[in-house]
Protein backbone atom coordinates (compact mmCIF):
# COMPACT_ATOMS: atom_id res chain seq x y z
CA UNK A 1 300.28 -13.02 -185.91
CA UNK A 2 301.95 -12.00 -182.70
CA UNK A 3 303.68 -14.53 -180.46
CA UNK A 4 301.80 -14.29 -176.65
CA UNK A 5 303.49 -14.00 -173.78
CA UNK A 6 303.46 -17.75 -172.62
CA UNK A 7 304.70 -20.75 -174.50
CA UNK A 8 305.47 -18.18 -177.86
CA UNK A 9 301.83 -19.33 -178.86
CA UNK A 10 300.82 -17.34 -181.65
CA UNK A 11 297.79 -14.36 -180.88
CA UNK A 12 295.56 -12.73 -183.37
CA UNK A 13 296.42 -8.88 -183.82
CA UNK A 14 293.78 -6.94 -181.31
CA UNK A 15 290.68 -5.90 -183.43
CA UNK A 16 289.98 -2.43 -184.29
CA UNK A 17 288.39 -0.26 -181.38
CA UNK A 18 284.36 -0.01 -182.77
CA UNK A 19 282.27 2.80 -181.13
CA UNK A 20 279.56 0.96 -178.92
CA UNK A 21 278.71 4.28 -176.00
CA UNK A 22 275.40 3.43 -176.66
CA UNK A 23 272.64 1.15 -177.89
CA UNK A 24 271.81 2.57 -181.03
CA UNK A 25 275.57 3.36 -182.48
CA UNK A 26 276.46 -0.40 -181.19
CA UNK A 27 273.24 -1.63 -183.33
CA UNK A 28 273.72 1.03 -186.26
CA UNK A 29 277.14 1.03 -186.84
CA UNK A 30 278.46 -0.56 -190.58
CA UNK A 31 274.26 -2.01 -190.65
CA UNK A 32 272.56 -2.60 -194.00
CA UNK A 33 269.95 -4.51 -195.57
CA UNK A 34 271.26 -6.98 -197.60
CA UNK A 35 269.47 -6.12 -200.87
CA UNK A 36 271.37 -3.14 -201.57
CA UNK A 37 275.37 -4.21 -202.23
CA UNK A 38 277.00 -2.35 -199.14
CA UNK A 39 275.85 0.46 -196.98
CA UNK A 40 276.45 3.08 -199.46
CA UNK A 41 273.57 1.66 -201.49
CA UNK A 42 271.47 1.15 -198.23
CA UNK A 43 268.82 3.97 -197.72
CA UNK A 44 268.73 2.75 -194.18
CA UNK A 45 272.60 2.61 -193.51
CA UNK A 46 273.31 5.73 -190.88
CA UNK A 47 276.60 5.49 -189.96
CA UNK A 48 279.65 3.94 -190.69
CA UNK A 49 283.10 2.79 -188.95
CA UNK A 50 286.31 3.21 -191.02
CA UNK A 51 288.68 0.84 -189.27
CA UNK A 52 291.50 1.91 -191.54
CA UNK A 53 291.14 5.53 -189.77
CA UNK A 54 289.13 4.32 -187.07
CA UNK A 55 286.80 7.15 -187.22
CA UNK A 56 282.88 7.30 -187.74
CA UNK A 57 281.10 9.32 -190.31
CA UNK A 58 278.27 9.82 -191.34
CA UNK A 59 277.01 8.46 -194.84
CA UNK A 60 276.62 11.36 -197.78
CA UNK A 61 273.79 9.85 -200.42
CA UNK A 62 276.07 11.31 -203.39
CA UNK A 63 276.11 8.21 -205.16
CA UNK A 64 279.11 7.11 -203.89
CA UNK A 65 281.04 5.85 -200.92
CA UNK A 66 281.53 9.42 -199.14
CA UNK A 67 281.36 10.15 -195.48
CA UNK A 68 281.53 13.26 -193.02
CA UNK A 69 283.89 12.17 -189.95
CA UNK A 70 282.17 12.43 -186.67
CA UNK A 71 284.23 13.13 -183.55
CA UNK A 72 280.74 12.35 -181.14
CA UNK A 73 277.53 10.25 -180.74
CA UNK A 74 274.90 11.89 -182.17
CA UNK A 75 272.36 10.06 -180.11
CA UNK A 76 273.96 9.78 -176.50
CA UNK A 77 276.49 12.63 -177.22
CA UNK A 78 279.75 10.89 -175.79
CA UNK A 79 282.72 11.57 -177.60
CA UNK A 80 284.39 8.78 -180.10
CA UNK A 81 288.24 8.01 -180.01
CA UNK A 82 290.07 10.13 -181.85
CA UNK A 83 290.89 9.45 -185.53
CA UNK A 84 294.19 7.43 -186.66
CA UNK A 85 293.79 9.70 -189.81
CA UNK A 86 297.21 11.40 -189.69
CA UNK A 87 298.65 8.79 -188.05
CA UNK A 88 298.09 6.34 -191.10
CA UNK A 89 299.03 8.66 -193.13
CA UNK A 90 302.26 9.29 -191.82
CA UNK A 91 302.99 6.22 -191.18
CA UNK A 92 302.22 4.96 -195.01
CA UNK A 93 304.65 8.01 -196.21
CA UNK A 94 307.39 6.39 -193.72
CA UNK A 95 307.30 3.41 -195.85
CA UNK A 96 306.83 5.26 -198.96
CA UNK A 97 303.78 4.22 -199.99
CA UNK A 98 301.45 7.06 -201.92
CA UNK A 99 297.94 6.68 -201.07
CA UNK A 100 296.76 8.77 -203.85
CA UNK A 101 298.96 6.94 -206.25
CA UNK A 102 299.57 3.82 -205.13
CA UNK A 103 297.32 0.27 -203.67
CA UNK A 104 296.99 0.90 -200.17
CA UNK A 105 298.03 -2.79 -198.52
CA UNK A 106 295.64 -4.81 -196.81
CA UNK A 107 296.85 -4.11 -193.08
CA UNK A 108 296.04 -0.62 -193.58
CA UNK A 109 292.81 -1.22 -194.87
CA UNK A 110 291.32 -2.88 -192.14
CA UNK A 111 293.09 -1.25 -188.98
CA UNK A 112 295.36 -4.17 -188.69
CA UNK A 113 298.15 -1.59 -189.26
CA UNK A 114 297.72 -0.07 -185.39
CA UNK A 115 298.87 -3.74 -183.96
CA UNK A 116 302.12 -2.76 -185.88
CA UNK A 117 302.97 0.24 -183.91
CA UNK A 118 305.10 0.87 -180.63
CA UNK A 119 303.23 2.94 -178.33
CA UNK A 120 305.34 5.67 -176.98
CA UNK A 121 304.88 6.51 -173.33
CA UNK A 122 305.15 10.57 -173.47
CA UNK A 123 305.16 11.06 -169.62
CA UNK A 124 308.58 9.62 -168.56
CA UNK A 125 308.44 11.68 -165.31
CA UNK A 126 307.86 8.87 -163.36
C-alpha cells in the first residue's frame, strides 16, 4: 500500500492499464467459459491481457499457455500501450532475480511491480 496524499491514509497500488478501445476487446479480453480450467483450455477464449507485461496476445491452441503479443486491436484497429516487456525484465535483473531460473515474485506477476517505479520526466526543457 501507498500512503495518499491527505491524512497518510493508505491507497491501493493503481491497477494494471487493460485494453478497452472498443466493445469487443473490453468484452473479450481474459473471457472464458468456466468449464474449461482457464482460457488456455477455452476454445472460445480470443485474447488475453498479461498484466505482468501488460501486453495482449493472442492465444496459440498448442496445448499450452502460449501467446503471440499484439501491439493493435484487431477489431477497431487502435493501437494498445506499449509492452512493459523489457522494462520488467530489466528491472527483475536490477534486483537480481533470474526469470528463467528463479520464482518470479508476486508483484511482478500481476503488474503490481509498475506502482513501484519512479517515472522519469525525459523533457526537462521546460
Amino acid at each position: 500500500m501507498r500512503r495518499g496524499p491527505v491524512g497518510g491514509r493508505p491507497r491501493p497500488a493503481p491497477a494494471p492499464a487493460r485494453p478497452d478501445c472498443c466493445e469487443v476487446v473490453a468484452s473479450r479480453v481474459d473471457w472464458y467459459g468456466g468449464r474449461h480450467g482457464g482460457p488456455f483450455g477455452c476454445p472460445d477464449a480470443l485474447i488475453r491481457f498479461g498484466a505482468g507485461f501488460q501486453e495482449c496476445g493472442l492465444i496459440v491452441r498448442d496445448g499450452g499457455a502460449s501467446g503471440v503479443a499484439v501491439g493493435f486491436c484487431l477489431w477497431c484497429g487502435q493501437g494498445f500501450p506499449e509492452s512493459r516487456r523489457g522494462r520488467r525484465l530489466g528491472e527483475l535483473e536490477r534486483r537480481g532475480i533470474d526469470p528463467g531460473e528463479e520464482e518470479v515474485p508476486a508483484g511482478f506477476q500481476d503488474g503490481g511491480w509498475l506502482a513501484s517505479l519512479r517515472y522519469v520526466r525525459l523533457d526537462d526543457s521546460r
